[in-house]
Protein backbone atom coordinates (compact mmCIF):
# COMPACT_ATOMS: atom_id res chain seq x y z
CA UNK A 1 155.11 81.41 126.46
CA UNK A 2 155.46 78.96 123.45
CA UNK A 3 154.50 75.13 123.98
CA UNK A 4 156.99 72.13 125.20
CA UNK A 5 159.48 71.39 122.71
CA UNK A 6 160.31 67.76 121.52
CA UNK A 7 161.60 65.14 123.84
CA UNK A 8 164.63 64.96 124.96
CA UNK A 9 166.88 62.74 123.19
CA UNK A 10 169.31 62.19 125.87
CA UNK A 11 169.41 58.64 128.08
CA UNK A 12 166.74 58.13 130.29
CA UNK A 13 168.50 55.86 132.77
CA UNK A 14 172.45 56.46 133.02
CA UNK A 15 174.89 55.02 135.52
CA UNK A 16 178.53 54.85 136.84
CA UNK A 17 180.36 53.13 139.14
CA UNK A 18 182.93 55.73 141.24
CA UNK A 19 185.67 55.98 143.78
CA UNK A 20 186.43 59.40 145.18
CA UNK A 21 187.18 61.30 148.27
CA UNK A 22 187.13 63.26 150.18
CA UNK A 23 186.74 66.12 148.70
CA UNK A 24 185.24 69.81 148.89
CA UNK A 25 181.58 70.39 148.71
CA UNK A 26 180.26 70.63 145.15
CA UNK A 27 177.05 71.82 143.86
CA UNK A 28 174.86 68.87 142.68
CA UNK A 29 172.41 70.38 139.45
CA UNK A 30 169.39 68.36 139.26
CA UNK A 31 167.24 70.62 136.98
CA UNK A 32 167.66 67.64 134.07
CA UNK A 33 166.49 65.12 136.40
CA UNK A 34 166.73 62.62 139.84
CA UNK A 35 170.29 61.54 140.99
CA UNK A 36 170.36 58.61 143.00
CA UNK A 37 173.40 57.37 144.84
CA UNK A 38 173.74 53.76 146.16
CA UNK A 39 176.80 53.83 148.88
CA UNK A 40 178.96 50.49 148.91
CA UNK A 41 181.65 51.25 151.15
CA UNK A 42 182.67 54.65 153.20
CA UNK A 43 180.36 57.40 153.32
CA UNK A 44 178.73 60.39 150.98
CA UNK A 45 177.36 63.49 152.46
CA UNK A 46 174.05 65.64 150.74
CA UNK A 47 173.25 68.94 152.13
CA UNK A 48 169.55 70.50 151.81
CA UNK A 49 168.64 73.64 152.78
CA UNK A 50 171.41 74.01 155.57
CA UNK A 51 170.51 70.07 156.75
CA UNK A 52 173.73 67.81 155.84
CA UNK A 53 172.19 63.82 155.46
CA UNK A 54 174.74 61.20 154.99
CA UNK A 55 174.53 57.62 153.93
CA UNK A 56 177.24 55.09 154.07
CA UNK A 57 177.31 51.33 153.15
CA UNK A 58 173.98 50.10 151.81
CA UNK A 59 172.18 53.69 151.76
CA UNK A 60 170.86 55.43 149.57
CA UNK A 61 170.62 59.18 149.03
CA UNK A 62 168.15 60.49 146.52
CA UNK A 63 168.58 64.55 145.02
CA UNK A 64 164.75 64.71 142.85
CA UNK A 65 164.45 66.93 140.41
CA UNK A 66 165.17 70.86 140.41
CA UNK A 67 166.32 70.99 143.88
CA UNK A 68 169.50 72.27 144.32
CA UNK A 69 172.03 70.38 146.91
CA UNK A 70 175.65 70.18 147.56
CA UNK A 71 177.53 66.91 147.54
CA UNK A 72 180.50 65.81 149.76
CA UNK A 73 181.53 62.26 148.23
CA UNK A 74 184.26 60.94 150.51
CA UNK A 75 183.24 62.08 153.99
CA UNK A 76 186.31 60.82 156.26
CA UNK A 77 188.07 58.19 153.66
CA UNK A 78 187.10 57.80 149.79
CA UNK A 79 183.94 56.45 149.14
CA UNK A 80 182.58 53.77 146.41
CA UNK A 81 178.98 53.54 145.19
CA UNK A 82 176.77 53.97 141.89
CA UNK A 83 175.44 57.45 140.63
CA UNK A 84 172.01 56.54 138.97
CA UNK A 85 170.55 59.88 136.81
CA UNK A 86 167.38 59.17 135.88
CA UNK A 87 166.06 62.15 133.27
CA UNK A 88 162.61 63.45 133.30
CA UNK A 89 162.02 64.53 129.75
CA UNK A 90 163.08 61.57 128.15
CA UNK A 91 160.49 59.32 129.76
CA UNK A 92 157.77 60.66 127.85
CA UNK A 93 153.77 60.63 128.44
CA UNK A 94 152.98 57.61 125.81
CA UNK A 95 150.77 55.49 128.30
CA UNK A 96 149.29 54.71 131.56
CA UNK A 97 152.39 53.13 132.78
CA UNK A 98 154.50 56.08 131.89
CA UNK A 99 152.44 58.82 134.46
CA UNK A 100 152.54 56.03 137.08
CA UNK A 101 156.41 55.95 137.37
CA UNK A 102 156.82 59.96 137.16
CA UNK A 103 154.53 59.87 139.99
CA UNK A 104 156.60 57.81 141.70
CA UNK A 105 160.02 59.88 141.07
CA UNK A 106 158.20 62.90 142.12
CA UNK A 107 157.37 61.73 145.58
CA UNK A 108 160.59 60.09 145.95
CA UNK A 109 161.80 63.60 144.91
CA UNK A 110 159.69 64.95 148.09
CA UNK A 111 160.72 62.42 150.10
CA UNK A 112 164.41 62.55 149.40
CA UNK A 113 164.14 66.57 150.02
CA UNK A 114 162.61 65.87 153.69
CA UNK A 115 164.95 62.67 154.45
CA UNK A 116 168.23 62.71 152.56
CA UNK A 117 168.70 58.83 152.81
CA UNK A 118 165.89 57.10 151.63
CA UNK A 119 164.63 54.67 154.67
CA UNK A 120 165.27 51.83 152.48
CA UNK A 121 166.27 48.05 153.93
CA UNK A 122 170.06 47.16 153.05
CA UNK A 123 168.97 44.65 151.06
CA UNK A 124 166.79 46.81 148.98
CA UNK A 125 170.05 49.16 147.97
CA UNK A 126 171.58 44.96 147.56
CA UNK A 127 169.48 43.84 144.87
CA UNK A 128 169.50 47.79 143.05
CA UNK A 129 173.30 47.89 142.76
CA UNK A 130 172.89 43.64 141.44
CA UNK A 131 170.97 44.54 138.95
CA UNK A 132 172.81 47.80 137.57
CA UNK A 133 175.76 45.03 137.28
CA UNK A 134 173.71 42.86 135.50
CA UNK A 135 172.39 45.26 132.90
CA UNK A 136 174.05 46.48 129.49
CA UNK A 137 173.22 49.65 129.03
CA UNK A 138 170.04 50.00 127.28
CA UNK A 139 170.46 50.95 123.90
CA UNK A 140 166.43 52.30 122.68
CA UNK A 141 163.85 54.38 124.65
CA UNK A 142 162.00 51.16 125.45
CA UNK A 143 164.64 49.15 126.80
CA UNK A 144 165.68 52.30 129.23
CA UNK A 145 161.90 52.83 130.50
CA UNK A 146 161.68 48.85 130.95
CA UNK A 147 165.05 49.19 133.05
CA UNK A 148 163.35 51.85 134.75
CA UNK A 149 160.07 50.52 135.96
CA UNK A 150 162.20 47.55 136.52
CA UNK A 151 164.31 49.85 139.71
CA UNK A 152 161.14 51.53 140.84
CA UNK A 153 159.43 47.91 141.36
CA UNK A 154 162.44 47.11 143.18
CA UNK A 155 162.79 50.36 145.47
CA UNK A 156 158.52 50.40 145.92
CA UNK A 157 158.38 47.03 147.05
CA UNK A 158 160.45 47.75 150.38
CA UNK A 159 158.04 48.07 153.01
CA UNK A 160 160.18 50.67 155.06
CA UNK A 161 160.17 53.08 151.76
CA UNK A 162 156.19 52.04 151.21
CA UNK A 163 155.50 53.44 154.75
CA UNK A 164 157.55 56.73 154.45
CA UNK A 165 155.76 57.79 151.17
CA UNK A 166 152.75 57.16 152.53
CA UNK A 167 152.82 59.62 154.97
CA UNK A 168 153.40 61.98 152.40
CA UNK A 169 149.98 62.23 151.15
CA UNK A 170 149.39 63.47 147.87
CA UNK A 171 148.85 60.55 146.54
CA UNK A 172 146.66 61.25 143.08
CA UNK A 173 148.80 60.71 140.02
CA UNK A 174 149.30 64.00 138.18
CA UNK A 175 147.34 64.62 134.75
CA UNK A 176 149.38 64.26 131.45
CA UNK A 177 149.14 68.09 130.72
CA UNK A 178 150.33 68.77 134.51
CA UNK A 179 153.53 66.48 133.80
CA UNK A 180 154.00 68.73 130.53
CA UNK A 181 153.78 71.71 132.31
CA UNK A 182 156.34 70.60 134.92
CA UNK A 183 158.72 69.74 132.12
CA UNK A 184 157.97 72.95 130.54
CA UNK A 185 159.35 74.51 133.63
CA UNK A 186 162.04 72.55 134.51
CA UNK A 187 163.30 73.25 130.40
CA UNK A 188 162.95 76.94 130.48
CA UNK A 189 162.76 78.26 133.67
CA UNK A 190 165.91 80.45 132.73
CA UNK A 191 163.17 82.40 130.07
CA UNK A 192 160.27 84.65 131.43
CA UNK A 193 157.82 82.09 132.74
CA UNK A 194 154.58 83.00 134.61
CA UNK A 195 152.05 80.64 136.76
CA UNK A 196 149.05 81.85 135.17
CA UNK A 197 150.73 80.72 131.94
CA UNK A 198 151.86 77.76 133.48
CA UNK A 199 148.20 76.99 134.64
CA UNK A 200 146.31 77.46 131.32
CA UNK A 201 149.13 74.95 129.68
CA UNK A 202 147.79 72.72 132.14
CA UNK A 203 144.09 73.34 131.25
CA UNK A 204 143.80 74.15 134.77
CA UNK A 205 142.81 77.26 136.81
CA UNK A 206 145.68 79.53 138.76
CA UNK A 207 144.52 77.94 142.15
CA UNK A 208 143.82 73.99 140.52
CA UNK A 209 147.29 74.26 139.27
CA UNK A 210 148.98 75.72 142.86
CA UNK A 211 146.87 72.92 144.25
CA UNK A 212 147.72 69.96 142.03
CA UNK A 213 151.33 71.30 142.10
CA UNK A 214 151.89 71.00 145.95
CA UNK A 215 150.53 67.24 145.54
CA UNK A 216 153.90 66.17 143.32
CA UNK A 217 156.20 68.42 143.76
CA UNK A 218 158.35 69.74 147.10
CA UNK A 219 157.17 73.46 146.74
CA UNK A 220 155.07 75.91 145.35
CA UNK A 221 155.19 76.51 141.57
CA UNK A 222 156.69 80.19 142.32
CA UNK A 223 158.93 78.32 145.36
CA UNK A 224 160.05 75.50 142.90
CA UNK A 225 161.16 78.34 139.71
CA UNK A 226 163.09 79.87 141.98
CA UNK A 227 164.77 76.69 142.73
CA UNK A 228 165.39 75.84 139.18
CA UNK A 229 167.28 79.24 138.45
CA UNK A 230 169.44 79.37 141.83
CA UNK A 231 170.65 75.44 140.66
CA UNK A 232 171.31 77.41 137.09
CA UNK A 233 172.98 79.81 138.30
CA UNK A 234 175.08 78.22 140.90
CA UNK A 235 176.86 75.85 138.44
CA UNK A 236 177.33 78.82 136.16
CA UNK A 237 178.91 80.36 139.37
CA UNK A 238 180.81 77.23 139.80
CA UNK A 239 182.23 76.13 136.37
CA UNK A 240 182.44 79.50 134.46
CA UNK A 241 184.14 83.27 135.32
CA UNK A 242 181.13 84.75 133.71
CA UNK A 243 179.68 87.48 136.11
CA UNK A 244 177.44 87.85 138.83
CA UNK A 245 175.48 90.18 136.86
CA UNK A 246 175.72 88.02 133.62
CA UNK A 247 174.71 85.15 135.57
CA UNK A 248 171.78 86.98 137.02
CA UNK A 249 170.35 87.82 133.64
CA UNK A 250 170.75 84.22 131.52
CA UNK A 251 168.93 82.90 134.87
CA UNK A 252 166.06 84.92 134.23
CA UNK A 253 166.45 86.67 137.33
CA UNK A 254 166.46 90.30 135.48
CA UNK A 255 168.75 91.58 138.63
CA UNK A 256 171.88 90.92 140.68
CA UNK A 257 169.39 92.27 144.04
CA UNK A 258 167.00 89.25 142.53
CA UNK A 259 169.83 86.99 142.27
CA UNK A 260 171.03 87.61 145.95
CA UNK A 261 167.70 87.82 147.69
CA UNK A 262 167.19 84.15 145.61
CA UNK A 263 170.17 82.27 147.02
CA UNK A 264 169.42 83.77 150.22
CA UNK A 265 165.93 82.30 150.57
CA UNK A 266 167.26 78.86 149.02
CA UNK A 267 170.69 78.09 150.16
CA UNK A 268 171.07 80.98 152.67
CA UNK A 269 174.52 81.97 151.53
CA UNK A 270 175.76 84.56 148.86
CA UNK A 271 176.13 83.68 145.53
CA UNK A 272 179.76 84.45 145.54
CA UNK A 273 180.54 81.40 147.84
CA UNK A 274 179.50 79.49 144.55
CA UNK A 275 182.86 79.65 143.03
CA UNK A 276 185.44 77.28 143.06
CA UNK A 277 188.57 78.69 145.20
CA UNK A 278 191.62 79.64 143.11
């Protein structure tokens, strides 16, 4: 199966300001990380699974990693608010500190999957959009992770949030060579990947590793690849004219029948309904 490649070299924290709206549904890809979108004024739609969740002013909806939504930005009227991507794979596994705030994006991830809108206080999504105005953008790796911890201090210290994660459960913070499996995953899940494989990269047993992978993350290891290459291949679907078939196999799916009975179990619509109309 090979072994994680080096880190990615791409920002860890990136933001943007935007105005748009309304317009069409659009798939949202979040295999390369967390999106996290602070509303200031009108409202922005996420749908999950068939469940639409909306925010408008001071709300915040948060799409975690490898689950794949749809966005409507602009429900009624345009919308303002910040887009926050926050990238797994660059934060790297160099300390203590480092595990601690992955943990943390992974159960917002779960949270954000089951909610939509985080249950944050208006002031909370306040003092998050204040200080992405009052920070440059950072220009090394430490400055971004410092800017980092710095937001999850922030969104953790909001009692409302607190309580909601809580009642998650799954509270242990994953192992180092759990994390780098996960990335592994989330990097190649397009290639022929198997959980047993998965598992030993881990150091872990098949079972440890479905167990310890259902306490961070929103789905089974098996439930959570599939995920991965139905986001793949619906922006494919989306921004390309490459074919279903073609699609199918640079997804890893092997098969357009794998392909279908995918985005039926996922998004419960063909994959045809992917592309953008004429």
């Amino acid at each position: 199966m090979g072994t994680p490649g080096p880190p990615d070299r791409a920002p860890l924290v990136e933001w943007e300001r935007i105005t748009a709206g309304p317009g069409p549904w659009t798939p949202l890809d979040t295999r390369s990380g967390h999106y996290a979108y602070l509303v200031e004024a009108g409202r922005i739609r996420m749908e999950i699974g068939g469940t639409v969740h909306e925010a408008g002013p001071e709300g915040l909806l948060w799409a975690g990693s490898g689950v794949l939504r749809r966005l409507h930005w602009g429900a009624d009227d345009p919308a303002t608010g910040w887009v926050v991507r926050i990238r797994n794979r660059t934060l790297g596994l160099t300390s203590d500190a480092d595990l601690v705030a992955l943990h943390a994006l992974l159960r917002l991830g779960r949270l954000g999957e089951r909610v939509g809108a985080l249950p944050c206080r208006p002031a909370t999504v306040a003092m998050l959009r204040a200080r992405l105005v009052a920070s440059p953008a950072p220009a090394g790796p430490m400055a971004q992770k410092a800017l980092l911890f710095d937001l999850l201090d922030a969104l953790l210290a909001d009692p409302d949030l607190v309580r909601a994660l809580e009642g998650l459960g799954g509270r242990r913070s994953p192992s180092a060579a759990l994390v780098r499996a996960i990335q592994h995953m989330e990097a190649h899940a397009h290639e022929p990947l198997s959980v047993p494989g998965l598992a030993r990269m881990a150091g872990l047993s098949r079972s440890q590793f479905h167990r310890r992978f259902r306490e961070v993350m929103p789905a089974t290891p098996h439930a959570y690849l599939r995920r991965l290459r139905v986001g793949r291949a619906a922006r494919l679907l989306g921004e390309t004219d490459r074919t279903v078939l073609d699609v199918s196999l640079a997804c890893g799916f092997g098969s357009v029948s794998r392909l279908y009975d995918a985005f039926h179990r996922v998004l419960g619509r063909p994959p045809g309904q992917m592309r953008r109309p004429e």
